[in-house]
Protein backbone atom coordinates (compact mmCIF):
# COMPACT_ATOMS: atom_id res chain seq x y z
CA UNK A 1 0.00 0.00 0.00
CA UNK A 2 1.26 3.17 -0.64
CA UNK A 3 1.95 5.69 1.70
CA UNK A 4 0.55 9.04 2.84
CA UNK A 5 1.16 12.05 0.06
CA UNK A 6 3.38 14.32 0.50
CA UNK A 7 2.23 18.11 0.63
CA UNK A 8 4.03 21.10 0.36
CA UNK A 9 3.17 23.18 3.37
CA UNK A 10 0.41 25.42 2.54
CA UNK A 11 0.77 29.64 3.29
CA UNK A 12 -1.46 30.87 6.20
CA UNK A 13 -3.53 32.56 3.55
CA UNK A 14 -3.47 29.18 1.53
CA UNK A 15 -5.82 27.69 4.76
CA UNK A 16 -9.09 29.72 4.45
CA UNK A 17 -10.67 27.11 1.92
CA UNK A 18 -12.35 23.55 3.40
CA UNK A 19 -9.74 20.94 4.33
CA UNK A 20 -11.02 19.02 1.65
CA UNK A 21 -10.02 21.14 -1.24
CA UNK A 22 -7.24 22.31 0.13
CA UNK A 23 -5.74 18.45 -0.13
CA UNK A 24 -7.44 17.91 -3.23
CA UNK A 25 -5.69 21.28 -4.76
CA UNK A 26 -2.87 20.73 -3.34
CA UNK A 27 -2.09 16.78 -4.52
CA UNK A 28 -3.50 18.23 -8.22
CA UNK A 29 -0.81 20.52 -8.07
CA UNK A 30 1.52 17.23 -8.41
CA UNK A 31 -0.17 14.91 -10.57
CA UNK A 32 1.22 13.89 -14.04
CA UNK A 33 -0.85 11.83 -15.61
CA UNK A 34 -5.15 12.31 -16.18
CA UNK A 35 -5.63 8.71 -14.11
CA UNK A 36 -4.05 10.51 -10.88
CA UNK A 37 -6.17 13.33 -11.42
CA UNK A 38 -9.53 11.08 -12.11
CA UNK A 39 -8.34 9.09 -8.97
CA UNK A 40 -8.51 12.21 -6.93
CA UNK A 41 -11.29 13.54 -8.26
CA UNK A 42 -13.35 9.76 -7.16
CA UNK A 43 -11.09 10.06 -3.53
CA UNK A 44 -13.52 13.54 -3.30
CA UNK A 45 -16.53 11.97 -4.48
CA UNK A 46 -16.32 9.39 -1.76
CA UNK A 47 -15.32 11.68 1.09
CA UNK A 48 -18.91 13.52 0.39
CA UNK A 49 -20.89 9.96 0.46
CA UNK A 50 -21.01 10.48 -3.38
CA UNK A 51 -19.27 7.54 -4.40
CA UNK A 52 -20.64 7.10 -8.70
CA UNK A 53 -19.30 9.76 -10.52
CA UNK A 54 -19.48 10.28 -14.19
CA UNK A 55 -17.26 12.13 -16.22
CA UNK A 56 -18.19 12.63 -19.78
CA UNK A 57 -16.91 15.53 -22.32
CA UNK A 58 -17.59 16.16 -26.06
CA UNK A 59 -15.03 17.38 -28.54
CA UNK A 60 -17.50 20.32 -29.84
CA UNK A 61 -20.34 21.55 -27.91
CA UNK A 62 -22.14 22.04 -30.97
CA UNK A 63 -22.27 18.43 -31.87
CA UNK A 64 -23.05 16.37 -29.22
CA UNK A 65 -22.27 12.73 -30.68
CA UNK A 66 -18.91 14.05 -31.00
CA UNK A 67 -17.86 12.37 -27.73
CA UNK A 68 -14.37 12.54 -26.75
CA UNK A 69 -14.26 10.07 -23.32
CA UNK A 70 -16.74 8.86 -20.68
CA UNK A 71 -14.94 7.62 -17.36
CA UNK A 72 -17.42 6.20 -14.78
CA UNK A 73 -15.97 5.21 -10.91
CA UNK A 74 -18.31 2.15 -11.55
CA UNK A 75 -19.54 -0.15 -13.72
CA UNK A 76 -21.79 1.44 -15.78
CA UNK A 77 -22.10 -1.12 -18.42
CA UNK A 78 -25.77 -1.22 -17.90
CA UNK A 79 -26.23 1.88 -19.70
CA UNK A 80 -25.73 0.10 -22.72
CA UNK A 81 -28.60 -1.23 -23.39
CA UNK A 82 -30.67 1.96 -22.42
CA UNK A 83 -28.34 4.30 -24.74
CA UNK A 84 -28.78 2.02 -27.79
CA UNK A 85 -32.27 3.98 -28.19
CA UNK A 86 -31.44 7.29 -29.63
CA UNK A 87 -34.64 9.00 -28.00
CA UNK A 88 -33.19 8.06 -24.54
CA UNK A 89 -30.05 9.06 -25.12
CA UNK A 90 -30.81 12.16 -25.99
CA UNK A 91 -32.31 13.00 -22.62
CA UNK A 92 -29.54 12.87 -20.47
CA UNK A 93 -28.44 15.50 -18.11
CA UNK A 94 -25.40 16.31 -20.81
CA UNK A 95 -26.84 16.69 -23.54
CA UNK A 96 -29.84 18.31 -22.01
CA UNK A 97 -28.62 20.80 -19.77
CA UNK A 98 -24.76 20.77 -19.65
CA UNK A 99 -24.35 21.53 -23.85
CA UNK A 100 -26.12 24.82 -23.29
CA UNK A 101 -26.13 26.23 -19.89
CA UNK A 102 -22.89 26.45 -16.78
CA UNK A 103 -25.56 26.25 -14.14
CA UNK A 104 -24.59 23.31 -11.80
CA UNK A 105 -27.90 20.85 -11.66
CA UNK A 106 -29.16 18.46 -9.08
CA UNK A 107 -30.15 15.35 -10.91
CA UNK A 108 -31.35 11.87 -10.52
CA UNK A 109 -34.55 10.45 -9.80
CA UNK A 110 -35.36 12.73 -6.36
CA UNK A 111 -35.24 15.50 -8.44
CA UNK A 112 -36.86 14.62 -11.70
CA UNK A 113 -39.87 16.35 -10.74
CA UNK A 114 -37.75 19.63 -11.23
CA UNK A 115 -36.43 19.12 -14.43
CA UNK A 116 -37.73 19.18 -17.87
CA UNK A 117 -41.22 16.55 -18.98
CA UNK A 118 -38.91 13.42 -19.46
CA UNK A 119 -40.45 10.27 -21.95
CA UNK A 120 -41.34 7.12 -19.71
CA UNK A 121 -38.01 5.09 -21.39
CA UNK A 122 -35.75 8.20 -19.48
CA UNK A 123 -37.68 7.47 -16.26
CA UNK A 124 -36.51 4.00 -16.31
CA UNK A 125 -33.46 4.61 -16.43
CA UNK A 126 -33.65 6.59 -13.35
CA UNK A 127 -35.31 4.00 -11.68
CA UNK A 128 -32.59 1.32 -12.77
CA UNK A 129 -29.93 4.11 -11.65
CA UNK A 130 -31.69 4.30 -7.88
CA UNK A 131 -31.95 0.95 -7.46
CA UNK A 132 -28.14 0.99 -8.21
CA UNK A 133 -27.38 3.87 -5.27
CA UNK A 134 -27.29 6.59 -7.74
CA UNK A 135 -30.71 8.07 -6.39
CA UNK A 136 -29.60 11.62 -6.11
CA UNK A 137 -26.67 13.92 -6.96
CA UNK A 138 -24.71 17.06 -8.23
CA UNK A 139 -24.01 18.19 -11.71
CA UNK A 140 -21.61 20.48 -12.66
CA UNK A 141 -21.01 21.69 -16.39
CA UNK A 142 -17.88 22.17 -17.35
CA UNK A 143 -16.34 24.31 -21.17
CA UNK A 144 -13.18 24.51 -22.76
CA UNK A 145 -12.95 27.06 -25.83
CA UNK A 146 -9.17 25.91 -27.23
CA UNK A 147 -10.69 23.94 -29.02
CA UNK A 148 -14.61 24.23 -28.00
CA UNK A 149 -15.76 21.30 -25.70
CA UNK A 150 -18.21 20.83 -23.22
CA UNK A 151 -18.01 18.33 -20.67
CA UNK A 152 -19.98 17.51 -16.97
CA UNK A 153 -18.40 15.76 -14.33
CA UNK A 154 -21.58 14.18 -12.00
CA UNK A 155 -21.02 13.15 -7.99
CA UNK A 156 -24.09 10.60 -6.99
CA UNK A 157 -24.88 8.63 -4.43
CA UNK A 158 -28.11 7.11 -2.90
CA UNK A 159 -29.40 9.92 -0.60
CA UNK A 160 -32.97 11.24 -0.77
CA UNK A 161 -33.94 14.92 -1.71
CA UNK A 162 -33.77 16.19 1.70
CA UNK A 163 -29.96 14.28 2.28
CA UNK A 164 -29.07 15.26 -1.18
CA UNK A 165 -30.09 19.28 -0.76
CA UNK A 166 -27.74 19.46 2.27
CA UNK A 167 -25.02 18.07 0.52
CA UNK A 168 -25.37 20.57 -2.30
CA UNK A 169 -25.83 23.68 0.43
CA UNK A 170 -22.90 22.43 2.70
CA UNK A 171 -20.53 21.14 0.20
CA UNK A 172 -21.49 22.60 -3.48
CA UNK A 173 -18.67 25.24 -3.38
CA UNK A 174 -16.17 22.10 -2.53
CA UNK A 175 -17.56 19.83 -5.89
CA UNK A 176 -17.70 22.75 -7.79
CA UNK A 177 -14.15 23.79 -7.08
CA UNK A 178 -13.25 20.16 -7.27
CA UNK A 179 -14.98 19.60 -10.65
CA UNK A 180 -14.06 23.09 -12.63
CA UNK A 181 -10.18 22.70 -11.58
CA UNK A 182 -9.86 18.88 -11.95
CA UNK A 183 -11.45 19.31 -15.76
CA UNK A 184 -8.85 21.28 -16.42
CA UNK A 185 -5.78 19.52 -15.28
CA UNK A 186 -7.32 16.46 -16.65
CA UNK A 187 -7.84 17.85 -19.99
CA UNK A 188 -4.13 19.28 -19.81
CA UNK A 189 -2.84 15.72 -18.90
CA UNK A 190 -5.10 13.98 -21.46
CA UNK A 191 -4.12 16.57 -24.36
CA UNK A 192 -0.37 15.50 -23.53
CA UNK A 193 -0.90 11.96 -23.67
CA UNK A 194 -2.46 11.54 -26.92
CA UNK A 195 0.84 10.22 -28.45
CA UNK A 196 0.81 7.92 -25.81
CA UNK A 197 -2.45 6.78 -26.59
CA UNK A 198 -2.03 6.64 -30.59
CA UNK A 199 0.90 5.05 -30.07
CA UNK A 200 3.31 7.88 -32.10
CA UNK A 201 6.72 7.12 -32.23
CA UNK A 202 9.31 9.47 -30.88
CA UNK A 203 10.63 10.21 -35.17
CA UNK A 204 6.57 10.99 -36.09
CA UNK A 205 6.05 13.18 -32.92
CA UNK A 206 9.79 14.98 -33.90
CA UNK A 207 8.09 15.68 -37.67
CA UNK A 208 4.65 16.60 -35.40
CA UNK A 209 6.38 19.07 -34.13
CA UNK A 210 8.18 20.44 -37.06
CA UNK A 211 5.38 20.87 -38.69
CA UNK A 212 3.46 22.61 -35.82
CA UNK A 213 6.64 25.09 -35.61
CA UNK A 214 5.60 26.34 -39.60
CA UNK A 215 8.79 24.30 -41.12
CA UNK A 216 8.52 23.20 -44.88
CA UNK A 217 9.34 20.06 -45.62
CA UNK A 218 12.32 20.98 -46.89
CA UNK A 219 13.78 22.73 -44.01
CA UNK A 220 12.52 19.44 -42.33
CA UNK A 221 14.55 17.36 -44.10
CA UNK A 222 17.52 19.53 -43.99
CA UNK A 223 17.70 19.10 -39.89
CA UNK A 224 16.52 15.37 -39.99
CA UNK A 225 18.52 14.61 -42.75
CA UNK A 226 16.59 12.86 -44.63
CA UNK A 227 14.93 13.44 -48.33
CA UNK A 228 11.87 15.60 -48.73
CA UNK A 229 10.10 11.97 -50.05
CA UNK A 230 11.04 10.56 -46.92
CA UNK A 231 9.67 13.67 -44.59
CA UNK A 232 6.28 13.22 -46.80
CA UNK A 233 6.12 9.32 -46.53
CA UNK A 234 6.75 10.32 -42.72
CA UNK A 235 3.60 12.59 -43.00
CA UNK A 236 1.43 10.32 -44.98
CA UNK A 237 1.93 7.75 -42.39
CA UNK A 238 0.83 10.39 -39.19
CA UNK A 239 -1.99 11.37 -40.82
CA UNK A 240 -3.35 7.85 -41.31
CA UNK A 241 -2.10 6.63 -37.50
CA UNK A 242 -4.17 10.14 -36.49
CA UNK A 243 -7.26 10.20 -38.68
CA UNK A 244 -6.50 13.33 -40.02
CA UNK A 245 -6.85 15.32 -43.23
CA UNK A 246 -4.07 17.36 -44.03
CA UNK A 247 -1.01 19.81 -42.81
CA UNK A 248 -3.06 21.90 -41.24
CA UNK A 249 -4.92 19.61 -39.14
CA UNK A 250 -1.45 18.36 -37.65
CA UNK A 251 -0.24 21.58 -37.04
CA UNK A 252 -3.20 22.24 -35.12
CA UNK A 253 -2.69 18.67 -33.50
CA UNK A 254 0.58 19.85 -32.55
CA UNK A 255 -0.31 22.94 -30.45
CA UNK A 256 -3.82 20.99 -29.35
CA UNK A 257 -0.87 18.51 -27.44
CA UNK A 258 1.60 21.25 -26.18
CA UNK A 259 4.45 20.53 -28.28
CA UNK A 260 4.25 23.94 -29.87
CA UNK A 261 3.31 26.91 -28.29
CA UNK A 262 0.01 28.70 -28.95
CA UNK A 263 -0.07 31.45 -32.05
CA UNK A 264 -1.44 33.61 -29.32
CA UNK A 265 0.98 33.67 -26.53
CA UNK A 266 3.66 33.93 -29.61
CA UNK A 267 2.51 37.14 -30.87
CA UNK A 268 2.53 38.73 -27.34
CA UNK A 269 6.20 37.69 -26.64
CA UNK A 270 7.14 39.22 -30.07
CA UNK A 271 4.89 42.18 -29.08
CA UNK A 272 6.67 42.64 -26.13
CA UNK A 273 3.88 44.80 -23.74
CA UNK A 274 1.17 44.71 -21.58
CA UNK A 275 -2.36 45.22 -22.22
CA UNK A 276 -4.21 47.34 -19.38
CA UNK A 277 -7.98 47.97 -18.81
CA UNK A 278 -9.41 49.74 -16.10
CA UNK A 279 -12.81 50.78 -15.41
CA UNK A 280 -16.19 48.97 -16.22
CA UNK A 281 -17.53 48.70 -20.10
CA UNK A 282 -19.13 51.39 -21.64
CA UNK A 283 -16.87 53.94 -19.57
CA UNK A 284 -13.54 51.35 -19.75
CA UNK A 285 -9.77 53.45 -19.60
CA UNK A 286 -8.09 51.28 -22.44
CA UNK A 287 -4.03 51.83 -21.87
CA UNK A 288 -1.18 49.78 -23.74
CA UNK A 289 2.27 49.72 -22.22
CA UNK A 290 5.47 48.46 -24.11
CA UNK A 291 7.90 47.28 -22.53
């Protein structure tokens, strides 16, 4: 078993948060890898008495199918069955509520009587859910813009409304906290393993690179020393491991993984100053310093 984590010791003004996020902020600070951050994320859930979480996000908010992962702290193979019907699938709290609006949602089958008319098939699955301890829980939806994605991380257990409510009131702030920040280094984590994942060898994620950084395939082969046939053959062969179209869409890959920088914080370094705004709109003091 392993042993206790190691903190750094936190600042006096570090301390006026619960204890709770406090540790979990504090071990996210050292995680490396999306699984540790998922793990603490669960070790959260199950502090709270909410021990099923969900975590599902979408690779474009405007397209819904487009899902990108679904992790689960249980076995949720159940589901399967119930999604294969397109008109209950549609109805869950994602796709429903988390696509379109921030608001954090109590869900589950305490609280269906305060959510949108739901078809008889999305009952049962409520019912099957509460008869599987996830009666009641906590919502929170969750956006990144770089590129657009929408995702909801869900803490259940099986309380009843009353139980449930005083969760939400006495801990929401914590799960909130827990989920916005955890998305984030997950999605950090997740973006850098995708080589991992797709298996790209250490020569294809050298040329991935390259080609994020703007260099022609010439200038490519020049520092790899290789032909401009071979740099292309190298190309042709990423794109099919990756699924992807063209240059472009690498290049993009490329940044998308944090091998390259974005085009973004490029152009400020070359800019070299600071942009200031004071005051409120419609009345804003707009002042640019160089350096």
């Amino acid at each position: 078993m392993a042993g206790p984590r190691q903190r750094r010791p936190l600042l006096a003004a570090e301390r006026h948060t619960p204890d709770l996020l406090q540790g979990f902020l504090t071990d996210l600070e050292a995680t490396q890898s999306s699984a540790e951050v998922w793990g603490l994320i669960v070790e959260v859930g199950r502090a709270l008495n909410l021990p099923y979480i969900d975590f599902i996000c979408a690779d474009n908010f405007a397209n819904w199918k487009r899902t990108l992962f679904i992790r689960t702290s249980y076995d949720s193979t159940w589901l399967n069955t119930f999604n294969e019907d397109p008109d209950v699938a549609k109805w869950s709290y994602f796709r429903t509520h988390a696509v379109h609006h921030l608001t954090p949602i109590a869900v589950g089958l305490e609280f269906v009587d305060e959510y949108h008319h739901m078809p008889e098939a999305r009952h049962a699955v409520l019912r099957e859910a509460a008869e599987r301890g996830l009666r009641a829980g906590f919502s929170v939806p969750l956006r990144l813009h770089a590129p657009p994605q929408a995702a909801l991380i869900t803490f259940c257990g099986d309380h009843s409304k009353r139980e449930m409510r005083h969760i939400i009131q006495t801990h929401g702030w914590v799960l909130n906290a827990v989920a916005m920040m955890g998305h984030q280094r997950y999605q950090t984590h997740f973006a850098a393993e995708f080589t991992q994942r797709n298996s790209i060898s250490d020569k294809q994620r050298e040329l991935l690179e390259m080609i994020g950084a703007g260099l022609q395939d010439k200038v490519i082969a020049e520092q790899l020393e290789i032909s401009v046939s071979a740099v292309r053959q190298r190309m042709n062969n990423l794109l099919a491991k990756t699924g992807l179209a063209n240059r472009a869409d690498l290049a993009a890959l490329a940044m998308s993984v944090g091998l390259v920088q974005d085009p973004l914080h490029r152009m400020n370094q070359k800019v070299g100053g600071v942009l200031v705004e004071m005051g409120v709109p419609h009345g804003s003091t707009f002042r640019y310093r160089k350096d």
